[in-house]
Every structure is written in C-alpha cells, then in structure tokens.
Protein backbone atom coordinates (compact mmCIF):
# COMPACT_ATOMS: atom_id res chain seq x y z
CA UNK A 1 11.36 -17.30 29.68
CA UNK A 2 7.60 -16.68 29.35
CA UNK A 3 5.06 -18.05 31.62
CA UNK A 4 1.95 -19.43 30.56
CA UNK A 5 -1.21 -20.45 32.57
CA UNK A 6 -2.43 -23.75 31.92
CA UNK A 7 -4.85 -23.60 29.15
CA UNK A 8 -2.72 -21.77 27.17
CA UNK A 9 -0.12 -24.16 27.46
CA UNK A 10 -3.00 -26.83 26.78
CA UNK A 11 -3.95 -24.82 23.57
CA UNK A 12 -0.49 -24.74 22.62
CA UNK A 13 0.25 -27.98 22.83
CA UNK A 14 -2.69 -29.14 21.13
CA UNK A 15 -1.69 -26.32 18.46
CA UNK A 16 1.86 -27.86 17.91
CA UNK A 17 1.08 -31.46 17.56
CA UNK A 18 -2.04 -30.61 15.09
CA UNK A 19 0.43 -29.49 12.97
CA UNK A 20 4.00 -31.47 14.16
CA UNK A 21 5.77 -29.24 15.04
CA UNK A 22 7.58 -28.30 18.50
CA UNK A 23 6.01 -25.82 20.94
CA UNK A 24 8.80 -23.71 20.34
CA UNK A 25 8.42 -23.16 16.29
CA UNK A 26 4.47 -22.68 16.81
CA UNK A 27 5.50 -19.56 19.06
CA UNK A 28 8.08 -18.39 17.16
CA UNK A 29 5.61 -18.35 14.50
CA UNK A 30 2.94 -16.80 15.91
CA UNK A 31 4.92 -13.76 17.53
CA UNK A 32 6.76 -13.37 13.87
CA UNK A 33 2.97 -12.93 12.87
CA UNK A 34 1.57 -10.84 15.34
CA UNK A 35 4.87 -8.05 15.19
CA UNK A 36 4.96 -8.21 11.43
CA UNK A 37 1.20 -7.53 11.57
CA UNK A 38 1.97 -4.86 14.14
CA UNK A 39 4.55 -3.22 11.88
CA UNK A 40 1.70 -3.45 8.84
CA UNK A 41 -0.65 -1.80 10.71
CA UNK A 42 1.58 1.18 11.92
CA UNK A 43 2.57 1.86 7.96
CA UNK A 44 -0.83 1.85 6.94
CA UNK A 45 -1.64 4.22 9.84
CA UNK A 46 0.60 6.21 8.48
CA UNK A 47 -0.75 6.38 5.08
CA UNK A 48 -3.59 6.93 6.40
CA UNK A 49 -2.40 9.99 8.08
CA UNK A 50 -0.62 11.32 5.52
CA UNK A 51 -3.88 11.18 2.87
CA UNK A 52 -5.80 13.01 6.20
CA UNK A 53 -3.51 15.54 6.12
CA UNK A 54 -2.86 15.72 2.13
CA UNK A 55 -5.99 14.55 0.67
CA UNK A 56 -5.27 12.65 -2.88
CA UNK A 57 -5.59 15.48 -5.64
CA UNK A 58 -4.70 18.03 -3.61
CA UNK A 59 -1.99 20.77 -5.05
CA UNK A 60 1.38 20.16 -3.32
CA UNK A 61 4.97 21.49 -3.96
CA UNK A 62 5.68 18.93 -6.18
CA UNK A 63 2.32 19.15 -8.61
CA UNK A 64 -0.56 20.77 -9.16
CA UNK A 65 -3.02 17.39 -11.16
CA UNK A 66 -5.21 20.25 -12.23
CA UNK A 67 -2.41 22.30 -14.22
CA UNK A 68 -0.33 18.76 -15.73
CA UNK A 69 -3.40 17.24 -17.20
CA UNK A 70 -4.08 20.75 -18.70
CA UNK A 71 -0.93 21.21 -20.29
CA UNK A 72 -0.89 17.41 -21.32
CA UNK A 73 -4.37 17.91 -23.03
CA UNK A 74 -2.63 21.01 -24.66
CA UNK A 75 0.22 19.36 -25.72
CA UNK A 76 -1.82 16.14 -26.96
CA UNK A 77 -3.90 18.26 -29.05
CA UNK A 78 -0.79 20.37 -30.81
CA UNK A 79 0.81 16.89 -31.39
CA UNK A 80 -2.31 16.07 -33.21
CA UNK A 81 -2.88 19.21 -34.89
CA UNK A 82 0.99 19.15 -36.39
CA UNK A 83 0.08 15.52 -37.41
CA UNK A 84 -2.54 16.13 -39.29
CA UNK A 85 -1.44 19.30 -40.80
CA UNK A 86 1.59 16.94 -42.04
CA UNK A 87 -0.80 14.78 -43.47
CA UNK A 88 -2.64 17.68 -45.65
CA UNK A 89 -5.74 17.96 -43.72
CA UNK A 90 -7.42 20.79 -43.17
CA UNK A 91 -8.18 22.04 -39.62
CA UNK A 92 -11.51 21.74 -38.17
C-alpha cells in the first residue's frame, strides 16, 4: 500500500491512459527505473572512487604501463631485427 496525494494520483492516471496501460504497470515501471538507475549510479560511484584513489596509469601490483610498453618496444624491435637479418639485410 502506498498513498498518494491527489495530483499525483491525477498525474498518474493521466500517465497510464496516455499510454494504456493500468496504474499499476506505469508504477511498476517507473520504480524498476528509478532503483535500476539507483544501482547505476552507485557502480559508477564506485569507479569513480576507485580511479580517485588509483589514478589510470598509475604503477600497481599487477603492472607497471611504463616498464610493459618498454619491454614490448624491445621485444618488437628484436623481432624485427631477427627478421630482417633473415632476410639478408644489413643493420642500420
């Protein structure tokens, strides 16, 4: 049970037969709506947070993005140096 004061009601109403439907599915609608926004907005606190407290390219436990793209560039450029060397080229 939920109590409403009149113009609500009135809105409602005027809500439910815009679209035909019963007063009943136009709530249920609208409070599936507003709590699955709710929960939205709580997870993208929350990433929020976590990039407040961990800014993006920041060194963590898991990687340091400073150190991989060295040793990719490192390892790129020995891939290429072996190919080329395979291919008879000299070295530049």
């Amino acid at each position: 049970m939920v109590q409403l004061g009149d113009e609500l009601v009135a809105a409602l109403d005027g809500e439910a037969a815009r679209q035909g439907r019963s007063r009943s599915a136009v709530v249920r609608d609208l409070l599936t709506d507003a709590l699955a926004g709710s929960a939205d907005r709580a997870i993208g606190a929350a990433i929020v947070e976590g990039y407040r407290r961990i800014p993006q390219g920041t060194p963590d436990g898991w990687s340091d993005g400073a150190r991989m793209a060295d040793v990719s560039t490192r390892e790129t450029l020995q891939r290429l140096d072996a190919e080329e060397a395979a291919l008879g080229l000299a070295p530049w």
